[in-house]
C-alpha atoms as a PDB file:
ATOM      1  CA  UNK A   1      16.541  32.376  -3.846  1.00  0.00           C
ATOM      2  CA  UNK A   2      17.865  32.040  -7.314  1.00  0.00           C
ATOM      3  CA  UNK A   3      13.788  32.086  -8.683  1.00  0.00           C
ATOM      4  CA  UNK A   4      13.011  35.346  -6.768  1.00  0.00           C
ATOM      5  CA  UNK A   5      16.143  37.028  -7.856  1.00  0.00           C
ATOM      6  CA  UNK A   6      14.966  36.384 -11.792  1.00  0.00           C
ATOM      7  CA  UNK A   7      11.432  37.421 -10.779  1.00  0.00           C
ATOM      8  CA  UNK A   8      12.261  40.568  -9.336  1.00  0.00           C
ATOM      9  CA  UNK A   9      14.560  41.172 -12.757  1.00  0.00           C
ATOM     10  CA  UNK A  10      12.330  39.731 -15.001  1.00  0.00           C
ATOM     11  CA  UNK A  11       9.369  42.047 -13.491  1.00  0.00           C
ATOM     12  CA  UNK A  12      11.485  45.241 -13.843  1.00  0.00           C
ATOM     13  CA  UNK A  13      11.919  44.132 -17.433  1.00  0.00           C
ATOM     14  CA  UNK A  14       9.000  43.110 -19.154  1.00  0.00           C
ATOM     15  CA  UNK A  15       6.844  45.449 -17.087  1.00  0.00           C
ATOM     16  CA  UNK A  16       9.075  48.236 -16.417  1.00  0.00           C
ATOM     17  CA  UNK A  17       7.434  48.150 -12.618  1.00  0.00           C
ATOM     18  CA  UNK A  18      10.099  47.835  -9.782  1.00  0.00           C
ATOM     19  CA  UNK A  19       8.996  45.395  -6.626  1.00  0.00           C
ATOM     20  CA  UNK A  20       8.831  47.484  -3.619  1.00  0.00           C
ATOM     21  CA  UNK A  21       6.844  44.806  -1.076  1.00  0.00           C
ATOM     22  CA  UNK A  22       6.838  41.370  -0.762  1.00  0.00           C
ATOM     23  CA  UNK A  23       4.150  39.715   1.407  1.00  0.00           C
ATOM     24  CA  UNK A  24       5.034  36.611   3.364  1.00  0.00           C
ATOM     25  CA  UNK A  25       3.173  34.035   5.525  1.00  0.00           C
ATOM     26  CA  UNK A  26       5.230  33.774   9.068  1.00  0.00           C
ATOM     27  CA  UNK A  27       7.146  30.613   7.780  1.00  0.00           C
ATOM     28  CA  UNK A  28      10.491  30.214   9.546  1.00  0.00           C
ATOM     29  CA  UNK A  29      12.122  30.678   5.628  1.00  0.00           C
ATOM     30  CA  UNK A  30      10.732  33.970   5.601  1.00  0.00           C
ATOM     31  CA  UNK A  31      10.741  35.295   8.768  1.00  0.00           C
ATOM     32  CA  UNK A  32      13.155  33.865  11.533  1.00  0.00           C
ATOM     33  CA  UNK A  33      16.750  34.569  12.308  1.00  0.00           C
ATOM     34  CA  UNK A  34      18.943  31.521  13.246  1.00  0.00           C
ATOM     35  CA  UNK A  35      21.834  31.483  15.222  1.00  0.00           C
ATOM     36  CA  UNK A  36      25.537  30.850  14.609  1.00  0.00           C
ATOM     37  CA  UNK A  37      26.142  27.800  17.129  1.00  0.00           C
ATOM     38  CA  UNK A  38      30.057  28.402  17.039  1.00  0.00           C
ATOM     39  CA  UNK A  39      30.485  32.852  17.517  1.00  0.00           C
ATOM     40  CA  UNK A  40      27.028  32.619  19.067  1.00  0.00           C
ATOM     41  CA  UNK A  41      25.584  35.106  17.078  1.00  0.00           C
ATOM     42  CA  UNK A  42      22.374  36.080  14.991  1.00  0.00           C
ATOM     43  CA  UNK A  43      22.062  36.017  11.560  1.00  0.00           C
ATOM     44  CA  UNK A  44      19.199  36.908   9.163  1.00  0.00           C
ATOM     45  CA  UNK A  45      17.910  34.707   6.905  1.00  0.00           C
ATOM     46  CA  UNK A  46      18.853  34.712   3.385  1.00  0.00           C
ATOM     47  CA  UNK A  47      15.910  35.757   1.997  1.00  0.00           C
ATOM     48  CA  UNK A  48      15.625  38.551   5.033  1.00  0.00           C
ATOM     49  CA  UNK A  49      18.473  39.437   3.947  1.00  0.00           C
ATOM     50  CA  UNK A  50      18.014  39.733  -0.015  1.00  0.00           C
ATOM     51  CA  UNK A  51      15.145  42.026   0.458  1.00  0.00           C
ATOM     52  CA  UNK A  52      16.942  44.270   2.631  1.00  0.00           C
ATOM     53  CA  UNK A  53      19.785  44.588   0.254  1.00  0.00           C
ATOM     54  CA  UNK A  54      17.576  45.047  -2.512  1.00  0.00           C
ATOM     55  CA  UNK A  55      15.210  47.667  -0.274  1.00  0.00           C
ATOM     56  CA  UNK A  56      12.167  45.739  -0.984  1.00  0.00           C
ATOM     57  CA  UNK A  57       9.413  45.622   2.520  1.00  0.00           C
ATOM     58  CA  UNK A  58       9.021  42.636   3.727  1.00  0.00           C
ATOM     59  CA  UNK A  59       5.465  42.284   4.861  1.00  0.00           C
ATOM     60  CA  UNK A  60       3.724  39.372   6.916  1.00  0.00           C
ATOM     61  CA  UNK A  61       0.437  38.519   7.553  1.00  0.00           C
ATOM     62  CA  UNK A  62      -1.253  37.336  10.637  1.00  0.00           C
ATOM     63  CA  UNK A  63      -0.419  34.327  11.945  1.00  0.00           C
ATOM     64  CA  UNK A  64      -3.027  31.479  11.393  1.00  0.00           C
ATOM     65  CA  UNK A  65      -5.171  33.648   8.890  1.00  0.00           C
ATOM     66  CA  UNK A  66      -4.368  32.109   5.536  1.00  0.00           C
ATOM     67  CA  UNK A  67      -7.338  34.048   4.073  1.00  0.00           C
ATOM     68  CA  UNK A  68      -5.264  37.517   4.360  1.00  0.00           C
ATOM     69  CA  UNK A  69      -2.762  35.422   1.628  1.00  0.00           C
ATOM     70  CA  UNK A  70      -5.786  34.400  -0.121  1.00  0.00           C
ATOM     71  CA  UNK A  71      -4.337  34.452  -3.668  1.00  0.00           C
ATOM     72  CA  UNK A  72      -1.258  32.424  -2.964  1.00  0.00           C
ATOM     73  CA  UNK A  73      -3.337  30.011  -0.644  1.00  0.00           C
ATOM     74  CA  UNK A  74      -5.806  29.823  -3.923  1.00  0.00           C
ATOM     75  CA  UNK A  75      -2.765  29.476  -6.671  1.00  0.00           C
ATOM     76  CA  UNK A  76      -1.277  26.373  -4.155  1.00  0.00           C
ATOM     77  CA  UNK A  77      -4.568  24.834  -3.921  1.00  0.00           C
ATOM     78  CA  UNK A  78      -5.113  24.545  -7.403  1.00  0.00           C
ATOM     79  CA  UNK A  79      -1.896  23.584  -8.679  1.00  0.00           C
ATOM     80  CA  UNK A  80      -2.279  20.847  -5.978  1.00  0.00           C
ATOM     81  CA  UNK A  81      -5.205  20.025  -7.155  1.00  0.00           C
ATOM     82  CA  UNK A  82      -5.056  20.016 -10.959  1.00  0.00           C
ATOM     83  CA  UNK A  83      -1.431  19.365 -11.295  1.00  0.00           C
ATOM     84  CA  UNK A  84       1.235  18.023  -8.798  1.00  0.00           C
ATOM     85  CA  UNK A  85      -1.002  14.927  -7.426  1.00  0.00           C
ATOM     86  CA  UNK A  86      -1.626  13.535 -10.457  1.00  0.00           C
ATOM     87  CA  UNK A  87       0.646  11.569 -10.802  1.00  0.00           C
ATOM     88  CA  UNK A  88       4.048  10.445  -8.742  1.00  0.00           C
ATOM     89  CA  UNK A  89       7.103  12.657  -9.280  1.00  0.00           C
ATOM     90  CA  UNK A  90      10.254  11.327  -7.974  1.00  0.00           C
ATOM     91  CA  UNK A  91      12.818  13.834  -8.631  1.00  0.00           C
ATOM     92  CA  UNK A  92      12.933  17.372  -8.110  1.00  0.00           C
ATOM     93  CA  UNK A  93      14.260  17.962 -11.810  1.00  0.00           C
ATOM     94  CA  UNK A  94      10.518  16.308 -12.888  1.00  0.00           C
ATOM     95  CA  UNK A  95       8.688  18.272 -10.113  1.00  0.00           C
ATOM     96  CA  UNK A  96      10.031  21.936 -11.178  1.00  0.00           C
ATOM     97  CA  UNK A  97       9.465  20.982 -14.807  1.00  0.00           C
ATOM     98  CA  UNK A  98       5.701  20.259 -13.806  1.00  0.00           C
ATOM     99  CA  UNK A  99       5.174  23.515 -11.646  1.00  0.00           C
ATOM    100  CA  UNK A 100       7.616  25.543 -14.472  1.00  0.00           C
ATOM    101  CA  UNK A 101       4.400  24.134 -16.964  1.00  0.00           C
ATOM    102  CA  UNK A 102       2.143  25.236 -14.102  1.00  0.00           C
ATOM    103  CA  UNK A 103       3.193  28.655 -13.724  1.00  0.00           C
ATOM    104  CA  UNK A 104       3.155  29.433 -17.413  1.00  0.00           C
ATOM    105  CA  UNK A 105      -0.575  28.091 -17.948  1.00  0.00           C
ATOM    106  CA  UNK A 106      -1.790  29.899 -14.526  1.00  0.00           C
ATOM    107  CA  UNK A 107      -0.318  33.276 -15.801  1.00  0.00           C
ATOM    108  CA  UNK A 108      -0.345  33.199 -19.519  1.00  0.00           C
ATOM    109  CA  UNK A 109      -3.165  30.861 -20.462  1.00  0.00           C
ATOM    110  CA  UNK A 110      -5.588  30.587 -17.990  1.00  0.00           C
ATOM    111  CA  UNK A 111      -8.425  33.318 -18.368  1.00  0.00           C
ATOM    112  CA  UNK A 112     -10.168  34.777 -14.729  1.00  0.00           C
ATOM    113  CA  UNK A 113     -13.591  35.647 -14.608  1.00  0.00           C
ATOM    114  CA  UNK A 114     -12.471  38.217 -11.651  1.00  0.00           C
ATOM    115  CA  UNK A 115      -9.521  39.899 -14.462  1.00  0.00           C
ATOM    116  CA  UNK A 116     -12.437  40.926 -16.859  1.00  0.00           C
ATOM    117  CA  UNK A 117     -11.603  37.500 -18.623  1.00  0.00           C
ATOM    118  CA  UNK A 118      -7.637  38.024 -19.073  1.00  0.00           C
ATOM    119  CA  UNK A 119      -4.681  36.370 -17.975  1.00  0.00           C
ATOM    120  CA  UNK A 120      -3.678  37.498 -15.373  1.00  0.00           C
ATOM    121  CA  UNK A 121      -0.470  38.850 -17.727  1.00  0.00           C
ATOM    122  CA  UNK A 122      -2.830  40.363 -19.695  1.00  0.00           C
ATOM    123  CA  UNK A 123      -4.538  42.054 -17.132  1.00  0.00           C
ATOM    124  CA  UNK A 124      -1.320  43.559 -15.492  1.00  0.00           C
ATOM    125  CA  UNK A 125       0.095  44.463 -19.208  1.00  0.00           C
ATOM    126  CA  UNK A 126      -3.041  46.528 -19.616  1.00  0.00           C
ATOM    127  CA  UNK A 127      -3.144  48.012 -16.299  1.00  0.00           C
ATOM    128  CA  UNK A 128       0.645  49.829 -16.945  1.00  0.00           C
ATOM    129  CA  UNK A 129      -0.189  50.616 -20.656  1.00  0.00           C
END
């Protein structure tokens, strides 16, 4: 929760651009409600929860249709690919370090033929300039 909270802030500040939607498979930390065994009750999840307080739509795709969340699908099969099986990471310290490295090169170094040849930062810098 902590890395969405400083996504959402760090979005507002470097591009100025408030989140408004968030788009979710149907995974049970996104979408389900749990209940309180001992005052029998419902509760949202966190996350549920954080959007609503922040007034940011949740939105959810179609169950078993992974091509509706194609770019997320496509970003988790290539850092699986190029990155995270390459070698054995015992830790979770090691492993965010490695997808912290990850993120930076998909989104600040890594040109797309589909964004005109841009980063994908570049792209979204020139689209609100």
């Amino acid at each position: 929760m902590l890395l969405l909270k400083k996504a959402i802030s760090d979005f507002k500040t470097i591009f100025g651009v408030k989140i408004t939607r968030i788009r979710t498979d149907n995974g049970s930390e996104f979408i389900n409600n749990y209940r309180n065994n001992q005052k029998n009750t419902v509760k949202e999840t966190n996350f549920t929860q954080f959007l609503k307080d922040k007034n940011i739509f949740h939105q959810t795709t179609p169950v078993r249709s992974p091509q509706s969340n194609g770019k997320i699908e496509r970003f988790h099969q290539n850092y699986t690919k190029l990155f995270v099986f390459e070698e054995k990471i015992l830790n979770v310290v090691s492993l965010q370090n490695k997808l912290n490295d990850y993120y930076y090169f998909y989104n600040f170094e890594r040109v797309r033929k589909s964004l005109n040849f841009q980063t994908p930062f570049n792209f979204l810098n020139s689209l609100i300039k």
